[in-house]
PDB file of N, CA and C in Angstrom:
ATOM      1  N   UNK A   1     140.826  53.280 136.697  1.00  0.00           N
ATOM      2  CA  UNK A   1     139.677  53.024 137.503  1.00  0.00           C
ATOM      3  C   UNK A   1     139.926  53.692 138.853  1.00  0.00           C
ATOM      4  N   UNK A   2     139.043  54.260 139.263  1.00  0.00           N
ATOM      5  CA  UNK A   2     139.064  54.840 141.143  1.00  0.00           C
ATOM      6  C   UNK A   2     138.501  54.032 141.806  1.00  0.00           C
ATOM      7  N   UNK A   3     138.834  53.856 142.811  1.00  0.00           N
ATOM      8  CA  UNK A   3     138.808  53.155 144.038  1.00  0.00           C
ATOM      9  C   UNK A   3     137.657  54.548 145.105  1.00  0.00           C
ATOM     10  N   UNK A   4     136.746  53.814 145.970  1.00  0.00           N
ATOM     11  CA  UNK A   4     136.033  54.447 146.825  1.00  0.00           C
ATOM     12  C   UNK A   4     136.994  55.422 147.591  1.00  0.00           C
ATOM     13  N   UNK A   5     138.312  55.278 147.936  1.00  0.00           N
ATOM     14  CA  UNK A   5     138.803  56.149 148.819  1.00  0.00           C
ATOM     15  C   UNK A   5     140.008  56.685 147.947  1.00  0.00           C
ATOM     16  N   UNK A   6     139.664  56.617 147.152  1.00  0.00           N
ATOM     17  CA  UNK A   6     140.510  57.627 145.949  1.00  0.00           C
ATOM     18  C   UNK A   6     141.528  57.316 145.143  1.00  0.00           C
ATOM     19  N   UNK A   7     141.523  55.821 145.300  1.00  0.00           N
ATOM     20  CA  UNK A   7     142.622  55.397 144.738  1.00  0.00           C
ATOM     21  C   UNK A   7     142.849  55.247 143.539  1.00  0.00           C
ATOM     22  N   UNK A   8     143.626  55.063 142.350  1.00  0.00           N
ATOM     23  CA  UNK A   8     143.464  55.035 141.280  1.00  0.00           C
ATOM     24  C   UNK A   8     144.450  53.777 140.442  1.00  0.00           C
ATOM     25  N   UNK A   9     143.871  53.178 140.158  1.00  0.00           N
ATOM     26  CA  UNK A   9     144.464  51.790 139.260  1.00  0.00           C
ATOM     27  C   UNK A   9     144.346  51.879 138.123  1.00  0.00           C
ATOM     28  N   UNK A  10     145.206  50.986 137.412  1.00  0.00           N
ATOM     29  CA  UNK A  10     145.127  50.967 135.607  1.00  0.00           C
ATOM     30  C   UNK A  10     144.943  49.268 135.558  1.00  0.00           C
ATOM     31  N   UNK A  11     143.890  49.203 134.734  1.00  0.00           N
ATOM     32  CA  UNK A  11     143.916  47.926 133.739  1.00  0.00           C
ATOM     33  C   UNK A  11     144.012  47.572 132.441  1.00  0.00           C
ATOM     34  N   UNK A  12     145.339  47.012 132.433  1.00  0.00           N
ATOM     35  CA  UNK A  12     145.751  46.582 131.321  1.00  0.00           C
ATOM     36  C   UNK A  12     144.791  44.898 130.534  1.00  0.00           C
ATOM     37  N   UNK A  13     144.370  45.695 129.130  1.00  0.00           N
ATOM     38  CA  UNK A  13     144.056  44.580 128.445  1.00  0.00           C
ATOM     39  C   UNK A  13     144.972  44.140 127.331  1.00  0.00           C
ATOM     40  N   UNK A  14     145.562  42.697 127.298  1.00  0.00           N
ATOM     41  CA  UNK A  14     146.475  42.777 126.506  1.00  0.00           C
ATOM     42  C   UNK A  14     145.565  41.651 125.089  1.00  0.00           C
ATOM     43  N   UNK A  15     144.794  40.985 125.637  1.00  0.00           N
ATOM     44  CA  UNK A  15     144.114  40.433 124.141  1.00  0.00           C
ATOM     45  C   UNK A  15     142.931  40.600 124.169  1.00  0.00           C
ATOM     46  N   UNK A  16     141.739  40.488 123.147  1.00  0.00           N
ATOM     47  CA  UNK A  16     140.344  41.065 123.424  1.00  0.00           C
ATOM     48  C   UNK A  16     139.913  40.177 122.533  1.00  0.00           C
ATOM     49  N   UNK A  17     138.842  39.223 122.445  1.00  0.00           N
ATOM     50  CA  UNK A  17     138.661  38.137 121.269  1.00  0.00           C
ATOM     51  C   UNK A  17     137.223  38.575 121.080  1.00  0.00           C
ATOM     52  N   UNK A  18     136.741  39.286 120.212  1.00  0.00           N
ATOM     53  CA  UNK A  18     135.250  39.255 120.105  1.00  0.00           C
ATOM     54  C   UNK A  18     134.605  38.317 119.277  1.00  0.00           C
ATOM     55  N   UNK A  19     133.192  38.381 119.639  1.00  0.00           N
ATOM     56  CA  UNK A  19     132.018  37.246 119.128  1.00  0.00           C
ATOM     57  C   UNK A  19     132.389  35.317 119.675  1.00  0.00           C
ATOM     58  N   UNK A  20     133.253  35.356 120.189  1.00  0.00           N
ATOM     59  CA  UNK A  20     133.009  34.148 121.337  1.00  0.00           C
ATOM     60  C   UNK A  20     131.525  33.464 121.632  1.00  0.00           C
ATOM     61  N   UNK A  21     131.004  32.475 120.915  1.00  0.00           N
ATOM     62  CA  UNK A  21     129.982  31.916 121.550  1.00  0.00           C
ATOM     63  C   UNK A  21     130.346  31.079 122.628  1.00  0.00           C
ATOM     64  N   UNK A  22     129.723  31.736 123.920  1.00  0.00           N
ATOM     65  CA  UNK A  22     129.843  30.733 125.093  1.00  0.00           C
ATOM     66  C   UNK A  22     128.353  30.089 125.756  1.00  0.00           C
ATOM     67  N   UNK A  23     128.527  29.085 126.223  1.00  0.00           N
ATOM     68  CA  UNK A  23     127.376  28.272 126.607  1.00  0.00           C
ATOM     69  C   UNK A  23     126.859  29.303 127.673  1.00  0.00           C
ATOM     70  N   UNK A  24     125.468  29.050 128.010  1.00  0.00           N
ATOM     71  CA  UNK A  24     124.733  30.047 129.173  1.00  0.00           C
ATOM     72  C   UNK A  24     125.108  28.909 130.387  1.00  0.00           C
ATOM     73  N   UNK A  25     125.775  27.893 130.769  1.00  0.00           N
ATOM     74  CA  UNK A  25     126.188  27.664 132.004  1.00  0.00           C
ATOM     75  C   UNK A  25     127.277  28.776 132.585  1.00  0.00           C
ATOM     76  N   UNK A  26     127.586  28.960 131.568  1.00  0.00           N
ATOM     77  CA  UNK A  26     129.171  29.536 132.164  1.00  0.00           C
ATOM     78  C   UNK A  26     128.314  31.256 132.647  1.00  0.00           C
ATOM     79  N   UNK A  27     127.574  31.474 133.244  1.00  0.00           N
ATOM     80  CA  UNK A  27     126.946  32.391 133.661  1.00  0.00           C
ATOM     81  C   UNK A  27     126.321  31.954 134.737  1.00  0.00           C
ATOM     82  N   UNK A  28     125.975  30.491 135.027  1.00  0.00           N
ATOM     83  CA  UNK A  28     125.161  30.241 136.118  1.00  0.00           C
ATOM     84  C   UNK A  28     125.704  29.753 137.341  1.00  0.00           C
ATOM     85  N   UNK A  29     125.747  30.073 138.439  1.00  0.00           N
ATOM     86  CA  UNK A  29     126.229  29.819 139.788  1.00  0.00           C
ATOM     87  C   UNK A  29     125.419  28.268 139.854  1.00  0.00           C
ATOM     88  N   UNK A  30     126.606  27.593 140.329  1.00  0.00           N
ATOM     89  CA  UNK A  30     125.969  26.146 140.999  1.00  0.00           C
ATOM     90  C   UNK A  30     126.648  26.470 142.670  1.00  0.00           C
ATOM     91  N   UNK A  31     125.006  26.097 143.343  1.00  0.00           N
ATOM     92  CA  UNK A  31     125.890  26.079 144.918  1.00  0.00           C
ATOM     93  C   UNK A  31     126.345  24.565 144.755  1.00  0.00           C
ATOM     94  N   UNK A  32     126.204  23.730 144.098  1.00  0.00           N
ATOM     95  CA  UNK A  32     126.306  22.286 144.466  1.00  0.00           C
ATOM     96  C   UNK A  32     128.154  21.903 144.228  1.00  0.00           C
ATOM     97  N   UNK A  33     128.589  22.764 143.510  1.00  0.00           N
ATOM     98  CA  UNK A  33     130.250  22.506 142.882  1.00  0.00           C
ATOM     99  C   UNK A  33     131.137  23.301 144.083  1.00  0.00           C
ATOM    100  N   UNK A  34     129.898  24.470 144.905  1.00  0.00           N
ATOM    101  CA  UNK A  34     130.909  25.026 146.109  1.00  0.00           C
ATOM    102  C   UNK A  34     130.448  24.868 147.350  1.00  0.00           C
ATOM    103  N   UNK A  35     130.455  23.490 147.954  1.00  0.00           N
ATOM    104  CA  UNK A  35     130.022  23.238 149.257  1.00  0.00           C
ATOM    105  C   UNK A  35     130.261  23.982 150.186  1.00  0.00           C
ATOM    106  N   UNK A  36     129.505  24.359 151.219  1.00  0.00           N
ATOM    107  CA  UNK A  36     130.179  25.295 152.623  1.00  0.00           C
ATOM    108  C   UNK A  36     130.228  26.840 152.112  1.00  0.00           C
ATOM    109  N   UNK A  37     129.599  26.655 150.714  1.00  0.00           N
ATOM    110  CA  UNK A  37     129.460  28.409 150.517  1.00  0.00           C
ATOM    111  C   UNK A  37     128.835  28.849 150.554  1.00  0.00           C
ATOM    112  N   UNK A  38     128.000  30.170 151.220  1.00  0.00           N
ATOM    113  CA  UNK A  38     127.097  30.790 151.694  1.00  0.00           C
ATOM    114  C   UNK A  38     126.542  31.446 150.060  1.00  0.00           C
ATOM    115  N   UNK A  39     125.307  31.922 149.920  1.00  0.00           N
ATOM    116  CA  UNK A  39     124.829  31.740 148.728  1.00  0.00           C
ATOM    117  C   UNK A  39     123.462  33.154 149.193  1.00  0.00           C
ATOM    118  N   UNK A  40     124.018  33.770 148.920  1.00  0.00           N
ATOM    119  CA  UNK A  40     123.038  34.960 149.125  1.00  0.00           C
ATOM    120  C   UNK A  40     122.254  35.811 147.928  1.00  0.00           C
ATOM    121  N   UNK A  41     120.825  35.895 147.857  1.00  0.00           N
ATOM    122  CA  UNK A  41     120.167  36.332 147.051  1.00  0.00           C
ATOM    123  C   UNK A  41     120.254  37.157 146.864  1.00  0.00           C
ATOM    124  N   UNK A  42     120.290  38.238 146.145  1.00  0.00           N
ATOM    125  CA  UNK A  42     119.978  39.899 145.856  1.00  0.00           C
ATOM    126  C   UNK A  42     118.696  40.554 145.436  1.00  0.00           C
ATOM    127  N   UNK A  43     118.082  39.833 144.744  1.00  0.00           N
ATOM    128  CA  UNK A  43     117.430  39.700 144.245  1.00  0.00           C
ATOM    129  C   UNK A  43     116.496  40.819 144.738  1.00  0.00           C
TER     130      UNK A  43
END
């Protein structure tokens, strides 16, 4: 992978599990579990 100022890293994957059903929470941001955290739209 490169980095903006040219840097260059390697990522190692050492296990890969496909077809995993995961619940659609585990995708959703709660501000309520991270108090005091700023929460900015992109949108």
């Amino acid at each position: 992978m490169f980095d903006k100022n040219g840097s260059i890293q390697t990522i190692s994957v050492e296990k890969l599990t496909p077809d995993i059903i995961n619940d659609d929470t585990l995708f959703n941001f709660s501000a309520a579990r991270y108090p005091g955290a700023e929460v900015v739209d992109l949108r």
